[in-house]
Protein backbone atom coordinates (compact mmCIF):
# COMPACT_ATOMS: atom_id res chain seq x y z
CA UNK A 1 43.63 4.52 54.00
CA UNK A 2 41.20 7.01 52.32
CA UNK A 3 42.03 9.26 55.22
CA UNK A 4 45.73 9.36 54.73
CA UNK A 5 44.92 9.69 51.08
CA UNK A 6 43.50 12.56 51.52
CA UNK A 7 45.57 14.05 54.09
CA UNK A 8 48.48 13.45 51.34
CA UNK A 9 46.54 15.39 49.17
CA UNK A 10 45.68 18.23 51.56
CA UNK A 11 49.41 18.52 51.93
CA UNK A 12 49.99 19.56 48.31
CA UNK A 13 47.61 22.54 48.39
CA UNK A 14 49.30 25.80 49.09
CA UNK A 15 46.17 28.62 50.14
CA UNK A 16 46.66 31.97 49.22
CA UNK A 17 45.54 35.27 50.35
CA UNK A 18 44.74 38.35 48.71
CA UNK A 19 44.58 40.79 51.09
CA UNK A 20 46.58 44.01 48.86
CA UNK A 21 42.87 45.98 49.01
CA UNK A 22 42.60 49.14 50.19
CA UNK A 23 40.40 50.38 52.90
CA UNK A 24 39.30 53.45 51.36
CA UNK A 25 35.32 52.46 51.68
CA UNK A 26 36.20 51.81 55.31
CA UNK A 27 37.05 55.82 55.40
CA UNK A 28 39.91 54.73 57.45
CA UNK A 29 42.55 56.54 55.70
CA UNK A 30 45.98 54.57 55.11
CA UNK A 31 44.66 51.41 56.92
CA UNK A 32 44.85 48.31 55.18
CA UNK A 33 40.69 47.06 55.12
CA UNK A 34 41.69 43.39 56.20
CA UNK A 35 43.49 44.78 59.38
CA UNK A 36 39.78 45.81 60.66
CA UNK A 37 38.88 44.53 63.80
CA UNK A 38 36.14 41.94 63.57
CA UNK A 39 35.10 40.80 67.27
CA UNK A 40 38.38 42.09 68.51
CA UNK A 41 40.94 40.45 66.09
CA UNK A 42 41.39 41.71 62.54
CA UNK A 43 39.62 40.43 59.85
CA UNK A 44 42.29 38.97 57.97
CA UNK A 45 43.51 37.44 61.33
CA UNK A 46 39.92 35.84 61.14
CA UNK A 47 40.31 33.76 57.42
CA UNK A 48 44.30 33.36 58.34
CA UNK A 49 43.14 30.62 61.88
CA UNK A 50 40.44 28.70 59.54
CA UNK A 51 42.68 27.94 56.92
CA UNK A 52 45.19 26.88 59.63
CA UNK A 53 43.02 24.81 61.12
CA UNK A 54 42.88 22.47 57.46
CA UNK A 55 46.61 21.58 57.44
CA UNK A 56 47.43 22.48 54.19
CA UNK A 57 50.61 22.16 52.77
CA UNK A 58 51.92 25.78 52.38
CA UNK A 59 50.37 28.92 53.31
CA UNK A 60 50.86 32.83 51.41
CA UNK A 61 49.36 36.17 51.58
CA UNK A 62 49.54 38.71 48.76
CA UNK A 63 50.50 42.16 49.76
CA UNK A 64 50.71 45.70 48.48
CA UNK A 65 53.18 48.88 49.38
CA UNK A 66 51.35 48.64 52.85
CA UNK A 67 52.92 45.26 53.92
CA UNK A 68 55.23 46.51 56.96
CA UNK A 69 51.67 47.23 58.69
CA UNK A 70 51.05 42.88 58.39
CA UNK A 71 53.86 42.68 60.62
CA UNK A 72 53.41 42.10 64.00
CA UNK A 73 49.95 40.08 63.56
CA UNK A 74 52.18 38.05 60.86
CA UNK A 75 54.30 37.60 63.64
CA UNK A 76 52.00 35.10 64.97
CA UNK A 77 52.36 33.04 61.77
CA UNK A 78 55.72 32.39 61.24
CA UNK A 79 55.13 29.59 58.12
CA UNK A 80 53.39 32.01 56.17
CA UNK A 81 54.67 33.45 52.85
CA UNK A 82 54.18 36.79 51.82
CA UNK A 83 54.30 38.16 48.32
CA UNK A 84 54.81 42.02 47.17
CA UNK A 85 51.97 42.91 44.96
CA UNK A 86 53.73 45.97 43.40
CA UNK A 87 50.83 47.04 40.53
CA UNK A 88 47.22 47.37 41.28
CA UNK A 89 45.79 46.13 38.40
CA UNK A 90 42.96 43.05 39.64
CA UNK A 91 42.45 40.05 41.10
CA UNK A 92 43.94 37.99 38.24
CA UNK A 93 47.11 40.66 38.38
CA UNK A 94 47.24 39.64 42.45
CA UNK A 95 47.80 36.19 41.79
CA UNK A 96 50.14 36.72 38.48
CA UNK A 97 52.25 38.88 41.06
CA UNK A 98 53.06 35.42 42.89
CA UNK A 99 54.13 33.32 40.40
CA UNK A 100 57.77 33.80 42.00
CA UNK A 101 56.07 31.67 44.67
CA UNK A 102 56.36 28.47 42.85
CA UNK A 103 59.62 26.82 41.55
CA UNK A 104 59.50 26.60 38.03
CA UNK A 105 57.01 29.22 37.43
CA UNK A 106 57.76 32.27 35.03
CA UNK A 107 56.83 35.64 36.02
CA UNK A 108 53.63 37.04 34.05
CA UNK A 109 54.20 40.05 31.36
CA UNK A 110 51.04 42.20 32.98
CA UNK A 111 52.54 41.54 37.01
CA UNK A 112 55.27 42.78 39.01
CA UNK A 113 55.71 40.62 42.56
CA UNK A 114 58.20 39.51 44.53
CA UNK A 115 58.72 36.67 46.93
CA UNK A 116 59.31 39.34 50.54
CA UNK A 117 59.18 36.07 52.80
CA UNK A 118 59.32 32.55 52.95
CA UNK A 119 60.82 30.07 50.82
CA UNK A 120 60.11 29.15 47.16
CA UNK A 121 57.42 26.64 47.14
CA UNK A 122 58.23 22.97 45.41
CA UNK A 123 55.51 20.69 46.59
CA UNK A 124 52.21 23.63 45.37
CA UNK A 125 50.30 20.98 43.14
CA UNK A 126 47.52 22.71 43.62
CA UNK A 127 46.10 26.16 44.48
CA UNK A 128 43.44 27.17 46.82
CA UNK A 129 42.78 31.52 45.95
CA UNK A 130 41.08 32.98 49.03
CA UNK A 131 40.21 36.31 50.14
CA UNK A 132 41.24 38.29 53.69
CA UNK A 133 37.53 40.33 53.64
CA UNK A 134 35.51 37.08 54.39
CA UNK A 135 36.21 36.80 57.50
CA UNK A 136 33.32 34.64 58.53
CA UNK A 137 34.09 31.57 56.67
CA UNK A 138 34.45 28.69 58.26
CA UNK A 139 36.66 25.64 57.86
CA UNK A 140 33.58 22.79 57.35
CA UNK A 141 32.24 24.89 54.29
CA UNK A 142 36.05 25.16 52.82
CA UNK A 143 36.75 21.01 53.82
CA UNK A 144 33.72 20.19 52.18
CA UNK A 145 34.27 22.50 48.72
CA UNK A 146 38.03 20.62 48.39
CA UNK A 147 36.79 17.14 48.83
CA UNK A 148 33.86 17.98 46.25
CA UNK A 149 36.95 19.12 44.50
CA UNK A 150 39.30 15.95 44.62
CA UNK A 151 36.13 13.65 44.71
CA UNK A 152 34.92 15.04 41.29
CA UNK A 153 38.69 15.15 39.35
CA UNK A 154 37.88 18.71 38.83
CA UNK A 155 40.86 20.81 37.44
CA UNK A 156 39.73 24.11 38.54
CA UNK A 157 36.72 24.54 40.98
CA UNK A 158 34.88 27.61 42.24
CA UNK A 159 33.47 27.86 45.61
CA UNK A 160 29.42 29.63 44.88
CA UNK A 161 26.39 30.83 46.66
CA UNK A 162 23.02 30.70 46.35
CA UNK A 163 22.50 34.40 47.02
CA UNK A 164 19.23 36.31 48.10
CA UNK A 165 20.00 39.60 47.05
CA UNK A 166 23.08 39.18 44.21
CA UNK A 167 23.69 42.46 43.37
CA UNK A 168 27.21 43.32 43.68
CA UNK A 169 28.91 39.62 42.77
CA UNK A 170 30.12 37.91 40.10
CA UNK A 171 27.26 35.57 38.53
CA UNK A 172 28.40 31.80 38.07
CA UNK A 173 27.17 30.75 34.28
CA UNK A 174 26.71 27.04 34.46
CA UNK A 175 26.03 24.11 31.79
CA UNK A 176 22.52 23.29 30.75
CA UNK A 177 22.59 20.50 33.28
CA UNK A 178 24.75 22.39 35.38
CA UNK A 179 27.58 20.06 35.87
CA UNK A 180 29.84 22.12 34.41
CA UNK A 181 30.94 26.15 35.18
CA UNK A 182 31.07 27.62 31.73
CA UNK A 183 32.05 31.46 32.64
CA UNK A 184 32.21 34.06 35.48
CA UNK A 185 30.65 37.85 34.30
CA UNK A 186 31.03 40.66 36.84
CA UNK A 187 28.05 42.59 37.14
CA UNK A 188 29.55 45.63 35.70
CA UNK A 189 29.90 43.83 32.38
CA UNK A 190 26.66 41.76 32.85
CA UNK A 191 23.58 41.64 30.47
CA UNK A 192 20.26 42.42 32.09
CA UNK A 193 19.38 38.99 31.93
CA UNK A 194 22.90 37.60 33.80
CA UNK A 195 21.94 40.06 36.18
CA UNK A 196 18.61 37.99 37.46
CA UNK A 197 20.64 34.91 38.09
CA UNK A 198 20.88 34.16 42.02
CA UNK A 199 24.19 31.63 41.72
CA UNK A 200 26.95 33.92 42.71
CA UNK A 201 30.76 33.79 42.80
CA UNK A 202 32.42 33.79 46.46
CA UNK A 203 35.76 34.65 44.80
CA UNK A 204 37.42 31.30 45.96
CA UNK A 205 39.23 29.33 43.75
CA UNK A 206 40.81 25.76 43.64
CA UNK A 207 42.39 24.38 40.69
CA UNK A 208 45.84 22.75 39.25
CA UNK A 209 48.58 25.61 40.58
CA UNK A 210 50.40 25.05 36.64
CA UNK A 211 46.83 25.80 34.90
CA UNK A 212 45.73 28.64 36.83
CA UNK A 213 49.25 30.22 35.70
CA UNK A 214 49.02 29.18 32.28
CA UNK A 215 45.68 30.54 31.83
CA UNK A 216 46.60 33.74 33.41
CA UNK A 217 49.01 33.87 30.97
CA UNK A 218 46.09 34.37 28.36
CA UNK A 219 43.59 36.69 29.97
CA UNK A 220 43.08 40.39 28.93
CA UNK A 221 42.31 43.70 30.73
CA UNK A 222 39.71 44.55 27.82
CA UNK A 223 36.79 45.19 30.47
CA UNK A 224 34.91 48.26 32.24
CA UNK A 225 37.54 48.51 34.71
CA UNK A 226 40.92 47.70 32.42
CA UNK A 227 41.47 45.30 34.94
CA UNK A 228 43.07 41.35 34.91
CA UNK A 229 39.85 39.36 36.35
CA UNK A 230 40.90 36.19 38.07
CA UNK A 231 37.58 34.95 36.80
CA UNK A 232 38.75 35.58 33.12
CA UNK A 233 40.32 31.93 34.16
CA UNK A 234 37.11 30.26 34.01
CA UNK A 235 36.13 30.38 30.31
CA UNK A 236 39.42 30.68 28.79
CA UNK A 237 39.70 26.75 30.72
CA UNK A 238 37.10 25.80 27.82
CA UNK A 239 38.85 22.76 26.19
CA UNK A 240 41.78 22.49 28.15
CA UNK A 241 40.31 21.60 31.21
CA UNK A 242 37.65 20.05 33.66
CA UNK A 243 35.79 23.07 35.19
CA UNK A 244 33.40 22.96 38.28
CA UNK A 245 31.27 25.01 41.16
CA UNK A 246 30.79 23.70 44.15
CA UNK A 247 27.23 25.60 45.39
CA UNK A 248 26.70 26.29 49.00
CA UNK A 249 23.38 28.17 50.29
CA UNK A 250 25.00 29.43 53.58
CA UNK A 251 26.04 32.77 51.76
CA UNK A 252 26.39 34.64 54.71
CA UNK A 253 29.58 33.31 55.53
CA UNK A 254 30.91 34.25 52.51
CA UNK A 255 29.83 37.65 52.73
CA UNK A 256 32.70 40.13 52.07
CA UNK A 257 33.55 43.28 53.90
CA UNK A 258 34.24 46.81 51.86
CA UNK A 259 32.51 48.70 54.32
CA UNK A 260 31.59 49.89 57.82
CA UNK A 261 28.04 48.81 57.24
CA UNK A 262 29.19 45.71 56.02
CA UNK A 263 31.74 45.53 59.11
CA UNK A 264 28.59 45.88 61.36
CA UNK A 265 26.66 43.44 59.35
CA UNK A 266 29.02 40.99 59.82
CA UNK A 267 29.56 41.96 63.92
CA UNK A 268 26.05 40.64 64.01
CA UNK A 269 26.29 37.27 61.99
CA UNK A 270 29.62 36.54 64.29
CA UNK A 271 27.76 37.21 67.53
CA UNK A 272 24.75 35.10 66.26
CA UNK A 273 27.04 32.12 65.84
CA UNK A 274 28.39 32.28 69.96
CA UNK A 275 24.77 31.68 70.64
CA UNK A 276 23.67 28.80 68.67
């Protein structure tokens, strides 16, 4: 019974994608940086087969101008949605851009998107925000972070990391006795001391699919970057609802890639795993 439960529940989560980056640190040119090979299949290819392998209810992938390059490996995954992100402007504007996605959903003042493929979703109760640059994470660490999820009535959850050498993330600011996520700050608009902390954010989200709209409704561009943070989310939630993070210390799967050292970096963590 608990299984079906759960299985019931795993069918109302829609994952989503962003994957609109550009691969200009990849010094690629006009090639998309999820479409990098990673042990012979792109990386995007990579994060698109683990989330398949949950069953989740609906699957989309947020795309720029470049999308008609996503065609023939999205020819391999026929289910999937894809939505037009058609203004730069963040990773809270990426998801805005797909509000057209859900039935009932008003577009978002700051986001222009359009619904390229696939049908309008009905059944999205909730909302699982990945990334197609991680390409080494793996479905136990993602089946564990949504039952954590369901199994704590969390609205909105954030998947973090323990992280050796943080530099570069997002740092997770948590409750006294850390039960609760109080608010994500980008280390470009990080204090010294928010800069020491080792809890970092992996960028994945999973919360209520009507809250993470209506709170992106309410964040602000008003940062170093003038850009819509999807992590704005977190402490404009205050009050309105539950807010976790589910902390893993296996960061190195949810390492991103922006570069070719990275790429290389990650070559070697893939080929480690054949071998254990």
């Amino acid at each position: 019974m608990v299984l079906n439960i759960m299985t019931m529940k795993r069918q109302k989560i829609t994952a989503l994608i962003l994957a609109a980056g550009k691969g200009t640190r990849m010094g690629g040119g006009n090639k998309p940086k999820v479409l990098y090979d990673l042990a012979g299949r792109p990386m995007l290819q990579h994060i698109l087969d683990t989330l398949w392998s949950l069953s989740l209810g609906s699957y989309a992938i947020v795309l720029d101008d470049s999308w008609a390059q996503f065609l023939p490996l999205l020819e391999q995954y026929k289910d999937i949605r894809v939505c037009h992100q058609k203004k730069r402007n963040g990773t809270g504007g990426a998801v805005a851009a797909c509000a057209s996605l859900f039935k009932g959903v008003p577009g978002i003042s700051y986001a222009e998107g359009d619904l390229v493929r696939g049908k309008t979703i009905t059944e999205g109760e909730s909302l699982l925000v990945c990334y197609g640059d991680t390409p080494l994470l793996d479905s136990s660490l993602l089946q564990n972070f949504i039952d954590y999820h369901e199994h704590s009535s969390s609205d909105l959850t954030v998947l973090g990391m323990h992280h050796p050498r943080p530099a570069g993330y997002g740092r997770l600011l948590l409750s006294a006795d850390k039960s609760e996520l109080l608010r994500i700050v980008e280390e470009k608009d990080a204090t010294e001391e928010e800069r020491r902390i080792h809890i970092c954010n992996s960028g994945i989200i999973l919360a209520k699919t009507n809250l993470i709209f209506e709170l992106l409704r309410l964040i602000k561009n008003n940062n170093s970057q003038n850009e819509y943070y999807l992590t704005d989310v977190i402490s404009l939630a205050e009050g309105r609802a539950s807010v976790r993070a589910y902390i893993t210390k296996n960061w190195e799967i949810l390492t991103g890639v922006n570069t070719q050292e990275q790429l290389k970096e990650a070559e070697k963590i893939f080929a480690s795993r054949l071998f254990v």
